[in-house]
N, C-alpha and C. Protein backbone atom coordinates (compact mmCIF):
# COMPACT_ATOMS: atom_id res chain seq x y z
N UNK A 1 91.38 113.14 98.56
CA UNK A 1 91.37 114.57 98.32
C UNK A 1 92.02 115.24 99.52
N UNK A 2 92.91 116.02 99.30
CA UNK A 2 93.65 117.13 100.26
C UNK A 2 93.11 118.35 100.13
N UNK A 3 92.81 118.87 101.17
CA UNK A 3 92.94 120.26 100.92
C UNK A 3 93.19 120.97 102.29
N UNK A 4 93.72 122.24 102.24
CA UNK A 4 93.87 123.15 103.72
C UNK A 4 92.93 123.70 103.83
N UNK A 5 91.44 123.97 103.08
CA UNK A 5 90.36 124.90 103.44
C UNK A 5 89.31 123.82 104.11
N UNK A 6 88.96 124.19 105.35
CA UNK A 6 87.61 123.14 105.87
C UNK A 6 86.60 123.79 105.27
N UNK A 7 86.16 124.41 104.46
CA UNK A 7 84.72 124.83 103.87
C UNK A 7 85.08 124.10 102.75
N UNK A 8 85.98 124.00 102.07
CA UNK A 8 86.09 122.66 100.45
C UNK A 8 85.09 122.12 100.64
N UNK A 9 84.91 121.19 99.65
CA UNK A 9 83.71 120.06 99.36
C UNK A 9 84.54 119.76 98.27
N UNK A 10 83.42 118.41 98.16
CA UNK A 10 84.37 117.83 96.87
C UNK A 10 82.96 118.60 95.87
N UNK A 11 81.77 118.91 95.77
CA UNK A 11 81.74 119.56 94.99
C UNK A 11 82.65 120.61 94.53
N UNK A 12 83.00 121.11 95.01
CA UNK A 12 84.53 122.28 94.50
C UNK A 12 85.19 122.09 94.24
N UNK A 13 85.56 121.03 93.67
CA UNK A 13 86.54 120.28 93.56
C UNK A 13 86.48 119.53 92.16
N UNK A 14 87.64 119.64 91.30
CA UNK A 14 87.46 118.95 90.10
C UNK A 14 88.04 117.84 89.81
N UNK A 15 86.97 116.85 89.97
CA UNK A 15 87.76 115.81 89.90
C UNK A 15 87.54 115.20 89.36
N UNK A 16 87.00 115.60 88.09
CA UNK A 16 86.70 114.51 86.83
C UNK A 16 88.11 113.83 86.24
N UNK A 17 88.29 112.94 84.83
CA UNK A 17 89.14 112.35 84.29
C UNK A 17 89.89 113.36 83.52
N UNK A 18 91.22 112.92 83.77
CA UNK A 18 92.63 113.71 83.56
C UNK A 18 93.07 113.15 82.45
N UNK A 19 93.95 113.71 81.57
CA UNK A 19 94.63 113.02 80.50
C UNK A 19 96.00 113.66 80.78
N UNK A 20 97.19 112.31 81.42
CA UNK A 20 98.82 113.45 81.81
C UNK A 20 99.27 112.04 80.31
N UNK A 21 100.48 112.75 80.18
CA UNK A 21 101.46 111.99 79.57
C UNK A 21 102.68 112.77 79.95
N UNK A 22 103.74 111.75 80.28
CA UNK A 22 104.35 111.37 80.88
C UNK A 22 105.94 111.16 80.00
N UNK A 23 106.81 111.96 80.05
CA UNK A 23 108.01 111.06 79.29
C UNK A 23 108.77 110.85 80.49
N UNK A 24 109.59 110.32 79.97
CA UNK A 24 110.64 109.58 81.04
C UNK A 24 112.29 109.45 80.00
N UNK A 25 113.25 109.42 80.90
CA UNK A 25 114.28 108.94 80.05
C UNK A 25 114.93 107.58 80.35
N UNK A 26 115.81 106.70 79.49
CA UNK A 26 115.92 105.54 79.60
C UNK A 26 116.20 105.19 80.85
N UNK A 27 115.68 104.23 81.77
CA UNK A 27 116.09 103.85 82.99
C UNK A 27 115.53 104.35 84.18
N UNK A 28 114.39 105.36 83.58
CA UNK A 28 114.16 106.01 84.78
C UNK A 28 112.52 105.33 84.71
N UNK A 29 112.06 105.17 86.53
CA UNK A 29 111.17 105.02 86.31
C UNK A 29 110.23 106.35 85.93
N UNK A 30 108.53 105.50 86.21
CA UNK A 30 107.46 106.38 86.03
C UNK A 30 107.20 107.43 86.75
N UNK A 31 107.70 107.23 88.67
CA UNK A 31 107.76 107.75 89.75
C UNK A 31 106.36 107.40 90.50
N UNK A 32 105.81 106.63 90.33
CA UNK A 32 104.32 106.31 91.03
C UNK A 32 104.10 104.79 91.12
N UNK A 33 103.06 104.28 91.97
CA UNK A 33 103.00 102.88 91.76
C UNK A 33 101.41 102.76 92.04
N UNK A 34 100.92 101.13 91.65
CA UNK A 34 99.90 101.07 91.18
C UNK A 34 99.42 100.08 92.29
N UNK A 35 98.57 100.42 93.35
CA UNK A 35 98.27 99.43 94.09
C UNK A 35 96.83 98.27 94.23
N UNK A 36 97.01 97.17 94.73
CA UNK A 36 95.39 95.94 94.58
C UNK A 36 94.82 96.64 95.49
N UNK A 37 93.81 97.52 95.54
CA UNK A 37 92.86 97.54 96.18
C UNK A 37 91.49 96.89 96.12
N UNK A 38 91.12 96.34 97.49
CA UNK A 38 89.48 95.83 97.40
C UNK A 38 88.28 96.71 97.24
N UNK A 39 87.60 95.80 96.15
CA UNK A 39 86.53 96.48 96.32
C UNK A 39 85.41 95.84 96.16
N UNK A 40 84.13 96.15 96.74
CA UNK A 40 82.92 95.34 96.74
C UNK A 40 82.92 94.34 97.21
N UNK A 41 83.55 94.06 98.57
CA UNK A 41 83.91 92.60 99.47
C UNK A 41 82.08 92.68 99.53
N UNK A 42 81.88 91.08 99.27
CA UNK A 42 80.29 91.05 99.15
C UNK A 42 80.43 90.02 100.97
N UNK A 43 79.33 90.68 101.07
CA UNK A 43 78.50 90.20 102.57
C UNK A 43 78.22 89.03 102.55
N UNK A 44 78.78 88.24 103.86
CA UNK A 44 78.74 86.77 104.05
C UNK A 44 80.16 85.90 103.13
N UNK A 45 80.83 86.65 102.28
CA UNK A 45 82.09 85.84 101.20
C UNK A 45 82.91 85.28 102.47
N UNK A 46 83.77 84.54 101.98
CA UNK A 46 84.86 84.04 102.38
C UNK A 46 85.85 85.35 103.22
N UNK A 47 85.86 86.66 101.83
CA UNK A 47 86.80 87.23 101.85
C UNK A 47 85.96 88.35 103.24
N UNK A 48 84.90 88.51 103.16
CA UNK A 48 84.27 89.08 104.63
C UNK A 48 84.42 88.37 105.83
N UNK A 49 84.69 87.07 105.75
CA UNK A 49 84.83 86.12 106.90
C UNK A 49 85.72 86.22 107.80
N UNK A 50 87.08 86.12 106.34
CA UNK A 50 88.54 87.21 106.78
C UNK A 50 88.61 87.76 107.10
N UNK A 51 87.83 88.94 107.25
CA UNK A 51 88.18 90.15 107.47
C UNK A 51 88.39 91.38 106.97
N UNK A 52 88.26 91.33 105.45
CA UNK A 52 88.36 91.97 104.20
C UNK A 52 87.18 93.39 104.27
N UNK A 53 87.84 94.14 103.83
CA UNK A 53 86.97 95.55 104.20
C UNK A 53 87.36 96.24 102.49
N UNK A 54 86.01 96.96 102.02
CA UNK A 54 86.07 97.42 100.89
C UNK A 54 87.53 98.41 100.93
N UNK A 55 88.18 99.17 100.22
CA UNK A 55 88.91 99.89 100.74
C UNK A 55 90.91 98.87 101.13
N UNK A 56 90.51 98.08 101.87
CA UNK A 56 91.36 97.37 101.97
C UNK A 56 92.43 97.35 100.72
N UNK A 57 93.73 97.57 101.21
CA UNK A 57 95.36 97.32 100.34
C UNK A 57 95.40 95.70 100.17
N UNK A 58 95.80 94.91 99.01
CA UNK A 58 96.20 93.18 98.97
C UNK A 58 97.52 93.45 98.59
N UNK A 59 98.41 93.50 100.11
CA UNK A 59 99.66 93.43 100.27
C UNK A 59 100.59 92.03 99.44
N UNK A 60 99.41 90.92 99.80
CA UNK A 60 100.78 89.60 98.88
C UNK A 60 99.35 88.43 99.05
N UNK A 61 99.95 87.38 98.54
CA UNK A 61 99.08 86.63 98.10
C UNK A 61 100.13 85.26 98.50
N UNK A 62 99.04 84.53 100.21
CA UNK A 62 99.95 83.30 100.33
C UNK A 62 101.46 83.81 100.51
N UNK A 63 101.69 85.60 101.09
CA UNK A 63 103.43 85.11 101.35
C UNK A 63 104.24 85.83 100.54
N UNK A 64 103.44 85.75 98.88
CA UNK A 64 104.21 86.68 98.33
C UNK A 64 103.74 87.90 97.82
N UNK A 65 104.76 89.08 98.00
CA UNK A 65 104.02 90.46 97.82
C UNK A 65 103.83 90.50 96.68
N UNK A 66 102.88 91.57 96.29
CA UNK A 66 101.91 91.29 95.00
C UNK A 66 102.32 92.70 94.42
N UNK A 67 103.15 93.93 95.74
CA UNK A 67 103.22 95.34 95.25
C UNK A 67 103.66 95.46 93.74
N UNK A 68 104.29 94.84 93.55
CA UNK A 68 105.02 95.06 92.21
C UNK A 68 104.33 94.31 90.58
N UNK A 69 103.44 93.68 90.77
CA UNK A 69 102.90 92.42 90.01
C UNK A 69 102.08 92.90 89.43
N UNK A 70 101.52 93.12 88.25
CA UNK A 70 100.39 93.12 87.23
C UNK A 70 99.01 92.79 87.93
N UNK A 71 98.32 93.73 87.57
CA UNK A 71 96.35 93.19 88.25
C UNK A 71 96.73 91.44 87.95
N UNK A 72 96.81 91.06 86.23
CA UNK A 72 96.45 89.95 85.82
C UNK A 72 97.27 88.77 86.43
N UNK A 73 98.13 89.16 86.88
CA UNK A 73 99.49 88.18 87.58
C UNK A 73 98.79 87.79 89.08
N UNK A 74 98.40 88.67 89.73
CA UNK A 74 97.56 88.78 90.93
C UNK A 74 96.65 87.71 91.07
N UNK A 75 95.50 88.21 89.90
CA UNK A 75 94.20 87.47 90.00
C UNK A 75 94.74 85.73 89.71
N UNK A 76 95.63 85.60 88.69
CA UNK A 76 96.29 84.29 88.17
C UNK A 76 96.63 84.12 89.85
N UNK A 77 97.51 84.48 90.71
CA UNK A 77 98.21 84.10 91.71
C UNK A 77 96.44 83.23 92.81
N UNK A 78 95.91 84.06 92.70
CA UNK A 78 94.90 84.49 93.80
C UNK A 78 94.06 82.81 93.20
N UNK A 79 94.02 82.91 91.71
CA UNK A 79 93.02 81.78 91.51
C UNK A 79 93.50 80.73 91.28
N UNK A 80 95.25 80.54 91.36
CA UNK A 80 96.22 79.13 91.89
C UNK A 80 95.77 78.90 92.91
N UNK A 81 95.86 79.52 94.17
CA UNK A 81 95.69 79.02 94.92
C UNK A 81 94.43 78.83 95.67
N UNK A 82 93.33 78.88 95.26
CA UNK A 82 91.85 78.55 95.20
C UNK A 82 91.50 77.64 94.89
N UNK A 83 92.60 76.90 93.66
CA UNK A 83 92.14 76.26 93.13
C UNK A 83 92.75 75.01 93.78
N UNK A 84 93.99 75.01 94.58
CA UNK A 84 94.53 74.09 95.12
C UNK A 84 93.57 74.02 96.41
N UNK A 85 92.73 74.33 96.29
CA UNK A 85 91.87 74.77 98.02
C UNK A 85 92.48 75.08 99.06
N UNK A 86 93.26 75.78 98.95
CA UNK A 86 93.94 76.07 100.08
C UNK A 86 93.26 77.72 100.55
């Protein structure tokens, strides 16, 4: 949340669920991107061991960046290589 008034609150603030639609013309993108954020790094995990903080950006996975990649491409990436134990 932005705002220039220091008395705001997010009570004052409306920030319930939006409905935009969006056209676009051929070739163009959406203009926004969709990023892996963590959430609920559970206490004592692997991924707390790391270093992993709720909040936390998952820039790439093993090397390769993930910015551009589908949630489901991600989690597939994330649980290859888990599974190789690495």
């Amino acid at each position: 949340v932005i705002t220039e008034d220091p008395g705001d609150t997010y009570q004052d603030l409306d920030l319930g669920p939006r409905l935009c639609q969006i056209s676009r013309l051929e070739g163009q993108t959406f203009g926004f991107s969709l990023l892996h954020v963590l959430r609920d790094v559970d206490m004592g995990s692997p991924a707390e061991g790391a270093g992993m903080e709720d909040g936390d950006l998952l820039l790439a996975v093993n090397g390769e960046p993930v910015e551009s990649m589908e949630h489901e491409d991600v989690v597939q990436r994330i649980r290859e290589r888990w599974c190789k134990g690495l």
